[in-house]
Protein backbone atom coordinates (compact mmCIF):
# COMPACT_ATOMS: atom_id res chain seq x y z
CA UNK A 1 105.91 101.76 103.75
CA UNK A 2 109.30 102.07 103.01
CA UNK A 3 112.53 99.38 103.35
CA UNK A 4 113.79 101.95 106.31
CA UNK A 5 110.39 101.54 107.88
CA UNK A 6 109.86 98.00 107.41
CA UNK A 7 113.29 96.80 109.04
CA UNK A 8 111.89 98.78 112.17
CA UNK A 9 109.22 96.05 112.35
CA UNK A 10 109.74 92.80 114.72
CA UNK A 11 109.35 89.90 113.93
CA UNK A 12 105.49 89.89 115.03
CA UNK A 13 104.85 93.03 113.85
CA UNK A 14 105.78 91.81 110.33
CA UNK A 15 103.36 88.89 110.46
CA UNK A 16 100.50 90.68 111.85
CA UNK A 17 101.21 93.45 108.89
CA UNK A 18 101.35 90.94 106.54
CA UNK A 19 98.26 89.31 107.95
CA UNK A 20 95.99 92.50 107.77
CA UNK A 21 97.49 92.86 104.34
CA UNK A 22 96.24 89.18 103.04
CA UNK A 23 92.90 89.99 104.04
CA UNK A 24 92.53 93.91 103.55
CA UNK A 25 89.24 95.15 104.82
CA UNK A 26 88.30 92.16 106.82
CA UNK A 27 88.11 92.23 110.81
CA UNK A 28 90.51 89.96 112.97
CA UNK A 29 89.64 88.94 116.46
CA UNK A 30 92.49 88.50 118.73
CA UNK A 31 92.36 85.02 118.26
CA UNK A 32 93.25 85.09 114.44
CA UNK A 33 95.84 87.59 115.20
CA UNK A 34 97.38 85.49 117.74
CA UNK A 35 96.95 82.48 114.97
CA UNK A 36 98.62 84.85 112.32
CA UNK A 37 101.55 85.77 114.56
CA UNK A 38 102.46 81.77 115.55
CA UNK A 39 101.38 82.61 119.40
CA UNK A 40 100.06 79.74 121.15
CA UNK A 41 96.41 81.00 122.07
CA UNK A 42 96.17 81.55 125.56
CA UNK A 43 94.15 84.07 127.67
CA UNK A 44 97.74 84.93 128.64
CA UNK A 45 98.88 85.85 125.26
CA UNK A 46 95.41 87.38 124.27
CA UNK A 47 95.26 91.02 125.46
CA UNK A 48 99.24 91.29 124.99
CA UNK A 49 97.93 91.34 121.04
CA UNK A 50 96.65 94.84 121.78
CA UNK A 51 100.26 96.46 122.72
CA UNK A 52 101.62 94.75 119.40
CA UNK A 53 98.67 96.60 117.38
CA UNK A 54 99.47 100.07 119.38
CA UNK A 55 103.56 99.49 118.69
CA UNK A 56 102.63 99.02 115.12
CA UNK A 57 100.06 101.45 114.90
CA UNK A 58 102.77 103.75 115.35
CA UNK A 59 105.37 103.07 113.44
CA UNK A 60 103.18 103.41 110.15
CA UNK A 61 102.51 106.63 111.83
CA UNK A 62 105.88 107.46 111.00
CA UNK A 63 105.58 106.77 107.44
CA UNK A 64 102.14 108.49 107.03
CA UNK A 65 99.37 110.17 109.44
CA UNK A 66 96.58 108.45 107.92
CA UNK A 67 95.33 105.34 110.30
CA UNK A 68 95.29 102.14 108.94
CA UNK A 69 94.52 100.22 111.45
CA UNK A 70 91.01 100.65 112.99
CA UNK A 71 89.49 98.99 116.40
CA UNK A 72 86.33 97.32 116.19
CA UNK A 73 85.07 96.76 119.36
CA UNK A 74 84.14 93.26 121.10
CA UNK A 75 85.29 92.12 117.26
CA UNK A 76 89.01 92.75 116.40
CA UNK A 77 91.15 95.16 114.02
CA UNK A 78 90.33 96.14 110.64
CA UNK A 79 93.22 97.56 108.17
CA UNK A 80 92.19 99.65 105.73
CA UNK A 81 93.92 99.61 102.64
CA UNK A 82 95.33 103.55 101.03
CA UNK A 83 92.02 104.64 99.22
CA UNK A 84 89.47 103.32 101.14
CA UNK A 85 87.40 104.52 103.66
CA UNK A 86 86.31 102.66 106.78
CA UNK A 87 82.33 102.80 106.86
CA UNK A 88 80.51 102.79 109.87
CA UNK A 89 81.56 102.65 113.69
CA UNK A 90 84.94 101.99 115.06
């Protein structure tokens, strides 16, 4: 990703990034996410998680077509580093 790119990011969008980065190939429920991005956990807050994933979904887009971040349902999001390949459903 480059500089450009990243200064596109919010604030969130940074942490979560960063987060899935940490812990590459890993799955994170919402509730980790919400951990990761300093949001106080809240059924409120919970499914609002999803429209940060989609806005950041597509700004790496931008920077390359390949998808990176993968849904896992009833468990979380899984990023998947450049040269690996997610295994299994999604």
């Amino acid at each position: 990703m480059s500089i450009h790119a990243l200064a596109l990011l919010t604030a969130l969008e940074y942490k979560l990034l960063s987060h899935f980065l940490q812990y590459p190939a890993q799955v994170h429920s919402r509730e980790q996410l919400l951990a990761a991005g300093d949001i106080t956990q809240s059924s409120q807050y919970e499914r609002n998680i999803d429209t940060h994933i989609k806005s950041l979904r597509a700004k790496l887009r931008r920077c390359s077509d390949r998808q990176y971040l993968l849904t896992h349902r009833g468990f979380g999001y899984l990023c998947v580093p450049a040269g690996q390949q997610e295994t299994g459903p999604c």
